[in-house]
C-alpha atoms as a PDB file:
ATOM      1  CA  UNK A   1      15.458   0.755 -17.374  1.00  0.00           C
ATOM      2  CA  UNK A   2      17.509   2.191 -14.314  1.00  0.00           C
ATOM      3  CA  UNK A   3      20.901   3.140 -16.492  1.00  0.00           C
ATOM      4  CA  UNK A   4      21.349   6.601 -17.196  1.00  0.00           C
ATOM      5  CA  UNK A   5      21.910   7.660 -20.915  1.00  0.00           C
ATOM      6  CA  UNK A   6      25.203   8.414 -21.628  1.00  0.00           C
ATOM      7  CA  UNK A   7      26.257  12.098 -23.838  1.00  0.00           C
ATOM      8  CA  UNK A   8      28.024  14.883 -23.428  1.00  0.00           C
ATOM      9  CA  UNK A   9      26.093  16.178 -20.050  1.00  0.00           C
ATOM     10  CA  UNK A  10      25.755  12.602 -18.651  1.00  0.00           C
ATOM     11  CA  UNK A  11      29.150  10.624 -18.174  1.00  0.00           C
ATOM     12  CA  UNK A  12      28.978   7.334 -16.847  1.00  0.00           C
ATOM     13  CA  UNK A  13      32.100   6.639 -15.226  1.00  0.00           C
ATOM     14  CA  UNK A  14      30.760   3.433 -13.206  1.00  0.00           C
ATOM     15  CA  UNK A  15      27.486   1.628 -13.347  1.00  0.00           C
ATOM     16  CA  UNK A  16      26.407  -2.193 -11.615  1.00  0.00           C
ATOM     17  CA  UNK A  17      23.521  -3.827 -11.646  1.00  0.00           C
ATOM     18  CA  UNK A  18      23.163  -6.380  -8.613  1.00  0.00           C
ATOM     19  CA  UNK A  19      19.583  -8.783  -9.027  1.00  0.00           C
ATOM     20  CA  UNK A  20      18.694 -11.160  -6.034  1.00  0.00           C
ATOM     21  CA  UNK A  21      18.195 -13.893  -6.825  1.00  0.00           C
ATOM     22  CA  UNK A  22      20.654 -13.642  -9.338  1.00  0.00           C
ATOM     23  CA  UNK A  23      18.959 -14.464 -12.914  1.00  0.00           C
ATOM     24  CA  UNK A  24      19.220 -16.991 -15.285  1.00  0.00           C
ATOM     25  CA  UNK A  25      20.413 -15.209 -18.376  1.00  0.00           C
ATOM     26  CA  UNK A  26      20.918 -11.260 -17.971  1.00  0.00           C
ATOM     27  CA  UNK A  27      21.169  -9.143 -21.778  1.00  0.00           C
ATOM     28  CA  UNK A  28      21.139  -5.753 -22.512  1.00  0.00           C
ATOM     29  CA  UNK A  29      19.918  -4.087 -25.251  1.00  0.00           C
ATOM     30  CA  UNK A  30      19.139  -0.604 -27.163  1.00  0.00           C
ATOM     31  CA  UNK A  31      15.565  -0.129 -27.743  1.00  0.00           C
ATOM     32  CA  UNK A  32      13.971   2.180 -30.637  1.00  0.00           C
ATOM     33  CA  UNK A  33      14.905   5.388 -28.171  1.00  0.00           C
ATOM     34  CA  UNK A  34      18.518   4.257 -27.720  1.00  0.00           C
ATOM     35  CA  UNK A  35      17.648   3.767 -23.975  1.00  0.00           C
ATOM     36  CA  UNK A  36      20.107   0.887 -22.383  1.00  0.00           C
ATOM     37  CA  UNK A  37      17.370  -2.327 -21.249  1.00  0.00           C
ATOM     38  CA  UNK A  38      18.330  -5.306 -18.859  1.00  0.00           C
ATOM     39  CA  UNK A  39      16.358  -8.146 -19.772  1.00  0.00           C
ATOM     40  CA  UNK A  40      16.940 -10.992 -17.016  1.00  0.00           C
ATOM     41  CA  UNK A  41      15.183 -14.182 -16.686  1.00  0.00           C
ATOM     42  CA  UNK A  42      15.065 -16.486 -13.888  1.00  0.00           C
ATOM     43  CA  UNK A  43      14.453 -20.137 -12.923  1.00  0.00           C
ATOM     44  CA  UNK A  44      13.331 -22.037  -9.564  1.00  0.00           C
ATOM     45  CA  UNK A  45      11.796 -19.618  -6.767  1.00  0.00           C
ATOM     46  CA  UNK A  46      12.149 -17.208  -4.881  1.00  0.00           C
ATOM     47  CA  UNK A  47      10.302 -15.403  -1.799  1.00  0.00           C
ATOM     48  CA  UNK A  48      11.988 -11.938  -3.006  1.00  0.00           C
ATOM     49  CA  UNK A  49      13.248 -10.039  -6.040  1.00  0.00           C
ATOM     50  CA  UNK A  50      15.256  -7.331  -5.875  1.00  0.00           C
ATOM     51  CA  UNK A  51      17.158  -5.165  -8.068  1.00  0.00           C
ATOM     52  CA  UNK A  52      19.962  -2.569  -7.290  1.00  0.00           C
ATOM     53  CA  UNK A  53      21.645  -0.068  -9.258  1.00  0.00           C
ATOM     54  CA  UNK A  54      24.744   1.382  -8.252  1.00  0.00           C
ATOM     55  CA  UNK A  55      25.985   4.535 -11.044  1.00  0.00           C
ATOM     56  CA  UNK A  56      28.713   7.418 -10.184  1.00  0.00           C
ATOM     57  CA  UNK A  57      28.665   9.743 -13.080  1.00  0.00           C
ATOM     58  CA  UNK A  58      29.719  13.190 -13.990  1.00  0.00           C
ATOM     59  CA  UNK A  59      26.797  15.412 -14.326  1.00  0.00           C
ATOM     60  CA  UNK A  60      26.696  18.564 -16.817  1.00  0.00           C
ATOM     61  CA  UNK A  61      24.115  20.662 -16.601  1.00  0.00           C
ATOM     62  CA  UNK A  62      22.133  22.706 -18.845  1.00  0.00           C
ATOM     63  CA  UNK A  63      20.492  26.057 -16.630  1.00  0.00           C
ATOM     64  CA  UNK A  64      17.055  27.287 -18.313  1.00  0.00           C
ATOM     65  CA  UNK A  65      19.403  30.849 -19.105  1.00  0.00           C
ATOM     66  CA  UNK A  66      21.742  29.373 -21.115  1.00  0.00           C
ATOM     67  CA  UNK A  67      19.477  27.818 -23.829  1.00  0.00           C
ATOM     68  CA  UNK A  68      19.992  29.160 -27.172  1.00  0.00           C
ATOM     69  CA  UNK A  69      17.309  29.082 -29.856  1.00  0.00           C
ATOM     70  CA  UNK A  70      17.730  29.961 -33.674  1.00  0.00           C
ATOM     71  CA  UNK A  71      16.246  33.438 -34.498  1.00  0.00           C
ATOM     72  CA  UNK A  72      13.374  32.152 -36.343  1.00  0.00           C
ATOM     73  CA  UNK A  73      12.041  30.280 -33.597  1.00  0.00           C
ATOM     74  CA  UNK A  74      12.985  32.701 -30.854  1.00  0.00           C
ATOM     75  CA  UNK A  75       8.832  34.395 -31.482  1.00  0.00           C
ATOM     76  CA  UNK A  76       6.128  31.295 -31.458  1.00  0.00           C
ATOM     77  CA  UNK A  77       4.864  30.288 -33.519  1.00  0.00           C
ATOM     78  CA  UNK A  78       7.321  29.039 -36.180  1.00  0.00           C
ATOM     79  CA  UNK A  79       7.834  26.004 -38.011  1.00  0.00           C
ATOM     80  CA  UNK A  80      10.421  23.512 -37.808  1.00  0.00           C
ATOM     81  CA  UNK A  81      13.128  22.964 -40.521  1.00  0.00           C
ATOM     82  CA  UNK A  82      12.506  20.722 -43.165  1.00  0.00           C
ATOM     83  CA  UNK A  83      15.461  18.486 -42.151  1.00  0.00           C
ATOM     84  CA  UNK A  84      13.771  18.090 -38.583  1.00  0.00           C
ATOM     85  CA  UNK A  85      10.587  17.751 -39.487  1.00  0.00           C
ATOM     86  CA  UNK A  86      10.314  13.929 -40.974  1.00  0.00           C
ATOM     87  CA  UNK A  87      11.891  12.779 -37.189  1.00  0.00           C
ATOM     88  CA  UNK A  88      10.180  14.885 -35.163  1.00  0.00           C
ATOM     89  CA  UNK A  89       6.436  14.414 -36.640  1.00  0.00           C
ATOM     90  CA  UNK A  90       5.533  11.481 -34.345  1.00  0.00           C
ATOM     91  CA  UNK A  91       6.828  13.831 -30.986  1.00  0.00           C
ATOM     92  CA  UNK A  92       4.043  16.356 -32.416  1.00  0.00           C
ATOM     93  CA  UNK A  93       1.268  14.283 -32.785  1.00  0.00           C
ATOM     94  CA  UNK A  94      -0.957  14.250 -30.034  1.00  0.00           C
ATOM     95  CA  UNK A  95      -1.739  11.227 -27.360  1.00  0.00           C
ATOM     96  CA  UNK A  96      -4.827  11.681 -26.087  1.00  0.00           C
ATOM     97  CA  UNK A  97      -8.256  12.495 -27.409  1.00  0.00           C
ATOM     98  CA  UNK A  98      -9.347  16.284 -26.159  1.00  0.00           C
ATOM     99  CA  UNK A  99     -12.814  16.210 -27.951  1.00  0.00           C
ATOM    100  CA  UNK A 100     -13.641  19.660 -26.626  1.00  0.00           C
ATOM    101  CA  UNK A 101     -10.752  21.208 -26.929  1.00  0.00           C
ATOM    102  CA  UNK A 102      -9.555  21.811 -23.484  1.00  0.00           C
ATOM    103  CA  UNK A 103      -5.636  20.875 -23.136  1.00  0.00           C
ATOM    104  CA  UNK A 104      -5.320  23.522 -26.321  1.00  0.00           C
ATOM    105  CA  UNK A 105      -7.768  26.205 -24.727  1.00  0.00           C
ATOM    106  CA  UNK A 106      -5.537  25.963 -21.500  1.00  0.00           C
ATOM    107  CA  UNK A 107      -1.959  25.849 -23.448  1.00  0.00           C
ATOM    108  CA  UNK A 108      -3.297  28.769 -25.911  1.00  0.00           C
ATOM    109  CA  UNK A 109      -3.573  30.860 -22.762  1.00  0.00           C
ATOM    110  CA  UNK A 110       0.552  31.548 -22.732  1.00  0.00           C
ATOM    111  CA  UNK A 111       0.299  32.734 -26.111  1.00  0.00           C
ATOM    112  CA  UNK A 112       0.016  36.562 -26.293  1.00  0.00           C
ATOM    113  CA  UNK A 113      -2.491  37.722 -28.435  1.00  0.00           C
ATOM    114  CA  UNK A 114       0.181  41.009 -29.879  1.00  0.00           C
ATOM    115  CA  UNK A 115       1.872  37.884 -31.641  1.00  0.00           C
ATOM    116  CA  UNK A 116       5.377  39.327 -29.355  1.00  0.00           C
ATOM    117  CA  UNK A 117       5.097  35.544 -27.596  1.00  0.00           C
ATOM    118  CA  UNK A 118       8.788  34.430 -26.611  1.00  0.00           C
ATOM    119  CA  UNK A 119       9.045  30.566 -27.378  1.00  0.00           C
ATOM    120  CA  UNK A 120      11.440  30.061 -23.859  1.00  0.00           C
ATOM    121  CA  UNK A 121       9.371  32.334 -22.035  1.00  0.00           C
ATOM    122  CA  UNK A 122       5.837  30.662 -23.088  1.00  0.00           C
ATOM    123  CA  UNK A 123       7.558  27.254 -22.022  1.00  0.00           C
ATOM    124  CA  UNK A 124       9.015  28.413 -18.930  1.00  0.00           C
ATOM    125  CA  UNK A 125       5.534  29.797 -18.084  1.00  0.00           C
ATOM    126  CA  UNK A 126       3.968  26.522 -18.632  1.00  0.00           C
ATOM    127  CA  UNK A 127       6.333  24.960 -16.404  1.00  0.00           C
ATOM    128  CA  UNK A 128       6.231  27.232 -13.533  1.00  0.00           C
ATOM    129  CA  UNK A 129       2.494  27.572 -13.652  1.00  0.00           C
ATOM    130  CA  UNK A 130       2.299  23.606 -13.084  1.00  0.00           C
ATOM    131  CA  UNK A 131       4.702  24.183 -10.351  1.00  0.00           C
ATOM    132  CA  UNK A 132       2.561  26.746  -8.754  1.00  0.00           C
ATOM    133  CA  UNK A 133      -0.979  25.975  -9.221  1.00  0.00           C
ATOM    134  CA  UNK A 134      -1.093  21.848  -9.132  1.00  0.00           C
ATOM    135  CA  UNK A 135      -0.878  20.178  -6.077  1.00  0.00           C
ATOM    136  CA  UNK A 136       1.604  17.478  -6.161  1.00  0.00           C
ATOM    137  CA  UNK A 137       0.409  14.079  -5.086  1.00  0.00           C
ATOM    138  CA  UNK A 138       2.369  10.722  -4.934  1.00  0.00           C
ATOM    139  CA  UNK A 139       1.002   7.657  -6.562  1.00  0.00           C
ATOM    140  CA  UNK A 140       2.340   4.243  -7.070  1.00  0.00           C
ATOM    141  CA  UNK A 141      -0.151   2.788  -8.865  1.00  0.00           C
ATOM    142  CA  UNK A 142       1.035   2.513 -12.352  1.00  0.00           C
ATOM    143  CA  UNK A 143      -0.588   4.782 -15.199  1.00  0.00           C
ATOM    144  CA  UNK A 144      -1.193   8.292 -15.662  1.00  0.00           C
ATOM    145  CA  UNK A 145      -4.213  10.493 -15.367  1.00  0.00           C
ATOM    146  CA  UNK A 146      -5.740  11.808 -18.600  1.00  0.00           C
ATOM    147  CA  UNK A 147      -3.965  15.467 -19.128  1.00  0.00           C
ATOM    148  CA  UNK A 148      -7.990  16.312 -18.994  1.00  0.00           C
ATOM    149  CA  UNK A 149      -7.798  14.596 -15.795  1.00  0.00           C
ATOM    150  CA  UNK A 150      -5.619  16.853 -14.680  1.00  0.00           C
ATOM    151  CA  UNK A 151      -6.214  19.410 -15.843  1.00  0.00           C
ATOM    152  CA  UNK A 152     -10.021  19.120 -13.910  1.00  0.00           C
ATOM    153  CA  UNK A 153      -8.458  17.846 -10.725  1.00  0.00           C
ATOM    154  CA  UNK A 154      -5.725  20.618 -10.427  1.00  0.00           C
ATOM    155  CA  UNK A 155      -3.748  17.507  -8.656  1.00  0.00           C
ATOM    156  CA  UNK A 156      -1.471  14.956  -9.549  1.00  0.00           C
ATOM    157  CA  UNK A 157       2.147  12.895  -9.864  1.00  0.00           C
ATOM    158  CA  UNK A 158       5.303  13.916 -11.875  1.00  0.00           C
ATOM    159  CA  UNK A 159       4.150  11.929 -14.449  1.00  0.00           C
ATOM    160  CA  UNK A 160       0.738  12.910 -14.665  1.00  0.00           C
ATOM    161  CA  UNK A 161       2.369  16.609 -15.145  1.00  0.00           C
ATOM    162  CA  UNK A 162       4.693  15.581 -17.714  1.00  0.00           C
ATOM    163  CA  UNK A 163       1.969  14.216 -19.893  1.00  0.00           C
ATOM    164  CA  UNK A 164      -0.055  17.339 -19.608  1.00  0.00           C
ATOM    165  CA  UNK A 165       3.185  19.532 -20.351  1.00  0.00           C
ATOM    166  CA  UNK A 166       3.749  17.216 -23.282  1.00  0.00           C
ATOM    167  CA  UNK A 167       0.091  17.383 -24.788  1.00  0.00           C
ATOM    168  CA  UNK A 168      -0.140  21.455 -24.335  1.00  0.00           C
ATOM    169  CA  UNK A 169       3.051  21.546 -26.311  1.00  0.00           C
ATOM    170  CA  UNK A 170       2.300  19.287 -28.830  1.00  0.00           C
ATOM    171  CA  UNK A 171      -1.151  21.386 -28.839  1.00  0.00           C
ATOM    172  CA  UNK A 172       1.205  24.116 -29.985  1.00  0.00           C
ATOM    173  CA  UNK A 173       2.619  22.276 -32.686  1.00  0.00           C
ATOM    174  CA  UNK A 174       6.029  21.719 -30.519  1.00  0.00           C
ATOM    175  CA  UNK A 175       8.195  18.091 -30.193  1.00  0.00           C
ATOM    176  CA  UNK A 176       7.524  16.831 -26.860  1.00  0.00           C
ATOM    177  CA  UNK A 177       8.926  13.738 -25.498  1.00  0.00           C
ATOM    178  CA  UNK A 178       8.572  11.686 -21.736  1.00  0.00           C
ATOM    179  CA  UNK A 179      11.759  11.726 -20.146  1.00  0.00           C
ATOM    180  CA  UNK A 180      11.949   9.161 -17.285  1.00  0.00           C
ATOM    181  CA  UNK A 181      14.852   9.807 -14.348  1.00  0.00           C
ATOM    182  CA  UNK A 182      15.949  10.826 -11.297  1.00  0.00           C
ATOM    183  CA  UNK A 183      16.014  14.441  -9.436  1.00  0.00           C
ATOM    184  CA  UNK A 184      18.642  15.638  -6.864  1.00  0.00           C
ATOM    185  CA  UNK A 185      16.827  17.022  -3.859  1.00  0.00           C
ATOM    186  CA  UNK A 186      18.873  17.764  -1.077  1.00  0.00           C
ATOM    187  CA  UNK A 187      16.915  19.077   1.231  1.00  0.00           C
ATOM    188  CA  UNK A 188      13.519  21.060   2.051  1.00  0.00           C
ATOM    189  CA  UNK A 189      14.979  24.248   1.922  1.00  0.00           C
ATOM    190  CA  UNK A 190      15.376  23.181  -2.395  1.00  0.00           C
ATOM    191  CA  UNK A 191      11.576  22.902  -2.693  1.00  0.00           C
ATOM    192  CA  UNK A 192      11.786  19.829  -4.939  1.00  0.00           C
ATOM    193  CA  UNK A 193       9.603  16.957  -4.860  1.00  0.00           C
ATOM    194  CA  UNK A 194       9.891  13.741  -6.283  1.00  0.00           C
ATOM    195  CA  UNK A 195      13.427  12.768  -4.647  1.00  0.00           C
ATOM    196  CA  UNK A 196      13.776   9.175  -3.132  1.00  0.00           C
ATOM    197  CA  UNK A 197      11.596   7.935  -5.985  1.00  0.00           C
ATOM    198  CA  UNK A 198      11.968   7.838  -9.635  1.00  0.00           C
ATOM    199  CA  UNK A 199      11.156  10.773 -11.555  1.00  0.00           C
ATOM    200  CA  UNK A 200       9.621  11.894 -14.914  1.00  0.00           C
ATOM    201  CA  UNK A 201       9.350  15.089 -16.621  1.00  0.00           C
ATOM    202  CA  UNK A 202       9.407  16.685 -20.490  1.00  0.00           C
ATOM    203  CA  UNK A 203      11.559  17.877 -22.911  1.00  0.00           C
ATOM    204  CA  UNK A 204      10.862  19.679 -26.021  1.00  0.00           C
ATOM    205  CA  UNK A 205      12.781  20.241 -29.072  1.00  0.00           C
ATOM    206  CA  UNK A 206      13.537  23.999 -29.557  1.00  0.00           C
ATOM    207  CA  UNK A 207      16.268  25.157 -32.503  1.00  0.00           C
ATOM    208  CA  UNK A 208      19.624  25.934 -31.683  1.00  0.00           C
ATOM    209  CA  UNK A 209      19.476  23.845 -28.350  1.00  0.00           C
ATOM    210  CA  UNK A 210      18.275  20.402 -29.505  1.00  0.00           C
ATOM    211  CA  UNK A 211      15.989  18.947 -26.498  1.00  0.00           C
ATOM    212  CA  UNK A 212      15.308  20.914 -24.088  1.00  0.00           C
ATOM    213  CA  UNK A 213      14.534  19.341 -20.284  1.00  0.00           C
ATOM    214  CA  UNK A 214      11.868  21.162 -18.782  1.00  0.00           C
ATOM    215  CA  UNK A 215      10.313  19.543 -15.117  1.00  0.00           C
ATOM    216  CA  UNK A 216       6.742  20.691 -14.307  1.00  0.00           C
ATOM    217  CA  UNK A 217       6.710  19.276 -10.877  1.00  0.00           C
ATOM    218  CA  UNK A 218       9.415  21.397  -9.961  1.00  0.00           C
ATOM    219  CA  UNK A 219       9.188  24.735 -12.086  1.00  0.00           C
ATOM    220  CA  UNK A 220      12.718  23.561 -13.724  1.00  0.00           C
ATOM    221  CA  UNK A 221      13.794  24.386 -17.042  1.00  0.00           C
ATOM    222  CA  UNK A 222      16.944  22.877 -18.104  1.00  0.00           C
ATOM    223  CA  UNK A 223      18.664  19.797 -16.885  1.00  0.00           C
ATOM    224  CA  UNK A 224      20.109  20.954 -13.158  1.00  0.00           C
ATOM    225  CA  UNK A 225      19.575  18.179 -10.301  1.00  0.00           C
ATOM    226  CA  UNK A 226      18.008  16.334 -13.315  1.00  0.00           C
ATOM    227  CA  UNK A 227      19.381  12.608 -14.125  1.00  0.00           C
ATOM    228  CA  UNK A 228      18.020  11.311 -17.647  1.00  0.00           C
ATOM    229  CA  UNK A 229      17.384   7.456 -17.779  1.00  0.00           C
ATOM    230  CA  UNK A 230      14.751   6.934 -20.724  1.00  0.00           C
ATOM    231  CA  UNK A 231      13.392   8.750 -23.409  1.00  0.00           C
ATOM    232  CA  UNK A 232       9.846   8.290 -24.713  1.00  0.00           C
ATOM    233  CA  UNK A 233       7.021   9.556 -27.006  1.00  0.00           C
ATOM    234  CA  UNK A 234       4.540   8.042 -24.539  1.00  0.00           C
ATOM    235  CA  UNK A 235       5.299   6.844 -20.323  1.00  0.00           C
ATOM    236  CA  UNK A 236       4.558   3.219 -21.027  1.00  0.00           C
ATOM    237  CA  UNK A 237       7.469   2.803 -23.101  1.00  0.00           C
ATOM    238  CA  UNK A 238       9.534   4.239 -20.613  1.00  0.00           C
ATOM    239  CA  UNK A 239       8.895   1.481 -17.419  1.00  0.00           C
ATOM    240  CA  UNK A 240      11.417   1.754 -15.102  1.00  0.00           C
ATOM    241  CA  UNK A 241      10.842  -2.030 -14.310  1.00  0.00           C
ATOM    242  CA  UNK A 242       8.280  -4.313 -15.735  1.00  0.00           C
ATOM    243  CA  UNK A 243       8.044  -8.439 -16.051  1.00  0.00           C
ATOM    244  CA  UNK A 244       5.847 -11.149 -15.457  1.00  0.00           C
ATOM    245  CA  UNK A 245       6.354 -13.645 -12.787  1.00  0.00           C
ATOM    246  CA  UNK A 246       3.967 -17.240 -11.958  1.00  0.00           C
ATOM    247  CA  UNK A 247       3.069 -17.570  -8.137  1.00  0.00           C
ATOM    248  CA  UNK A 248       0.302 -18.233  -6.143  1.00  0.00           C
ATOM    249  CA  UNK A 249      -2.354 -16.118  -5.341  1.00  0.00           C
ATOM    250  CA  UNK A 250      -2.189 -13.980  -2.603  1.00  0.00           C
ATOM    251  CA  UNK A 251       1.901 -14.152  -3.265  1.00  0.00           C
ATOM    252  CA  UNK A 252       2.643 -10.560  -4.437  1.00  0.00           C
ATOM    253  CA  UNK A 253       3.073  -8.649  -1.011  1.00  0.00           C
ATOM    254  CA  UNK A 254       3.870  -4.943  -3.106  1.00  0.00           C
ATOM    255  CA  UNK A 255       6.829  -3.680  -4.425  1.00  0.00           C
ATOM    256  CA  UNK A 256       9.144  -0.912  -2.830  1.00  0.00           C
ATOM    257  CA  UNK A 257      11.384   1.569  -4.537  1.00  0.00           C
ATOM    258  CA  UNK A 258      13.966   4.003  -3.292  1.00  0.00           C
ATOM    259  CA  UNK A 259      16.078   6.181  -5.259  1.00  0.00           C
ATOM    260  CA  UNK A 260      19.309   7.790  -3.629  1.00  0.00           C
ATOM    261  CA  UNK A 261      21.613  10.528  -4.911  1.00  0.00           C
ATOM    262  CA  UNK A 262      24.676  12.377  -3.358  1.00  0.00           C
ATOM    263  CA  UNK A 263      27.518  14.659  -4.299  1.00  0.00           C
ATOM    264  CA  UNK A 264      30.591  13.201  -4.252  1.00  0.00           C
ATOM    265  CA  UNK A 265      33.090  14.170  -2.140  1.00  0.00           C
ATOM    266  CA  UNK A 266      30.288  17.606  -1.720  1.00  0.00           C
ATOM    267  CA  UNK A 267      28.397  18.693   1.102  1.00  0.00           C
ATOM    268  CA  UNK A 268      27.162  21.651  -0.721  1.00  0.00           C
ATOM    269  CA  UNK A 269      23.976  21.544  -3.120  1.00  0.00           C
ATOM    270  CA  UNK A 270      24.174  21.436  -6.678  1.00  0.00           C
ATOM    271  CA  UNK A 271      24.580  24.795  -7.570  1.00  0.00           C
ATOM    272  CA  UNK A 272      28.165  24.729  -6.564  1.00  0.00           C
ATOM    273  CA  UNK A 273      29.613  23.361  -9.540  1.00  0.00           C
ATOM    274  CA  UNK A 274      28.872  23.445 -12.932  1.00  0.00           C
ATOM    275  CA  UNK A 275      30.269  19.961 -13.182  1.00  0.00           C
ATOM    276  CA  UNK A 276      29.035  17.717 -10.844  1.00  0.00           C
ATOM    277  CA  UNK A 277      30.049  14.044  -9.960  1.00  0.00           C
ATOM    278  CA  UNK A 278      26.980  11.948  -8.729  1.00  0.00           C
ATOM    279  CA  UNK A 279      26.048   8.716  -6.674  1.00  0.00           C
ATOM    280  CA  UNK A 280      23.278   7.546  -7.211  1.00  0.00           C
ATOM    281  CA  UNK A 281      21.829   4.252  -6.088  1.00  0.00           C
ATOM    282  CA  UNK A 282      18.156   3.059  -7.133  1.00  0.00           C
ATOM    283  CA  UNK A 283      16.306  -0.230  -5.687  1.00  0.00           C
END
């Protein structure tokens, strides 16, 4: 999974995928998310595998002050229509067992107790209190911490984040999905982690604006420096790359990843345009 989704914020207007050696039989496919899949098989061997993904694509952001949400769910709580509902039940269901309560203790704490809670504002404080108070940690050992885990070790990776973002919402009684990507960071002076690597954060369905992006990891809400390449209810349906492969033991030396994005034809960050037209390579 390393091609972005296409809609009216993400325009494609190239995309290649180069594999060395090249494969046998290369298809592509929609999966139950409508996420774009490369399945390649191979014959004979190799000593190396290697994938590339070349994309230039015109970038539309959403900022966190422009999302609009239907007057009845402006105030949490609310309930969702009864059109939504039926495809939105398995997003609100929760993932993980919290036997003593303690991803909904810790998500009921942004809920003002005058009943005057602001649904963006409750998010948004989720979000940035992630940002603020968990230390960010790379791992590239696949799998995520328990959002209990987490939640005890104040520490973790953007995906670890994401799936405790995802349970507190769903805690709430909110649509949370895994959103699997990329994220523009220029330089230190953006504060954003996660660059060079792929990314993963949440979004959340909110009235009036559809799904929302919101990035713990980097106190983001909305889509800005934010490139959307899988959608999930859970991270291990959303792999960037997965496979098997027959060798002998001892052969598997690790795996290395690098993800590269720049402006095109811009030297300035991000924030320059509200249209933006993006290069972004990922090995």
């Amino acid at each position: 999974m390393v091609r972005p989704r296409e809609g009216h914020d993400q325009r494609l207007i190239s995309a290649r995928l180069d594999i060395d050696p090249a494969p046998q039989d290369l298809r592509w496919l929609h999966d139950v998310f409508g996420n774009s899949v490369a399945v390649a098989r191979f014959s004979g061997r190799a000593a190396t595998l290697r994938f590339e993904s070349h994309v230039r694509m015109e970038h539309i952001p959403l900022d966190g002050d422009s999302v609009a949400i239907e007057d009845y769910a402006q105030r949490y709580p609310f309930t969702y229509s009864s059109e939504d509902m039926p495809d939105l039940l398995r997003s609100i269901e929760r993932g993980h067992h919290d036997p003593y309560r303690i991803v909904d203790d810790w998500a009921r704490r942004f809920v003002r107790k005058d009943g005057q809670t602001d649904t963006l504002t409750m998010l948004a404080e989720i979000t940035s209190t992630i940002r603020r108070t968990f230390t960010y940690i790379a791992r590239h050992e696949a799998g995520t911490q328990t959002p209990v885990e987490t939640l005890q070790k104040r520490q973790g990776t953007c995906r670890d984040f994401a799936v405790l973002m995802i349970e507190a919402a769903r805690a709430l009684g909110l649509a949370a999905r895994f959103v699997s990507g990329y994220v523009y960071a220029p330089g230190l002076g953006e504060g954003r982690v996660g660059g060079g690597n792929t990314h993963a954060w949440v979004r959340i369905f909110l009235p009036g604006s559809g799904w929302v992006e919101f990035d713990p990891t980097n106190g983001i809400v909305g889509s800005r420096g934010l490139v959307r390449v899988a959608i999930a209810r859970d991270p291990y349906q959303a792999v960037p790359l997965s496979g098997t492969w027959a060798g002998f033991p001892g052969s598997a030396d690790g795996m290395d990843v690098s993800v590269e994005i720049a402006l095109d034809g811009q030297t300035a960050d991000d924030s320059a345009a509200a249209a933006t037209i993006l290069n972004a390579a990922a090995l």
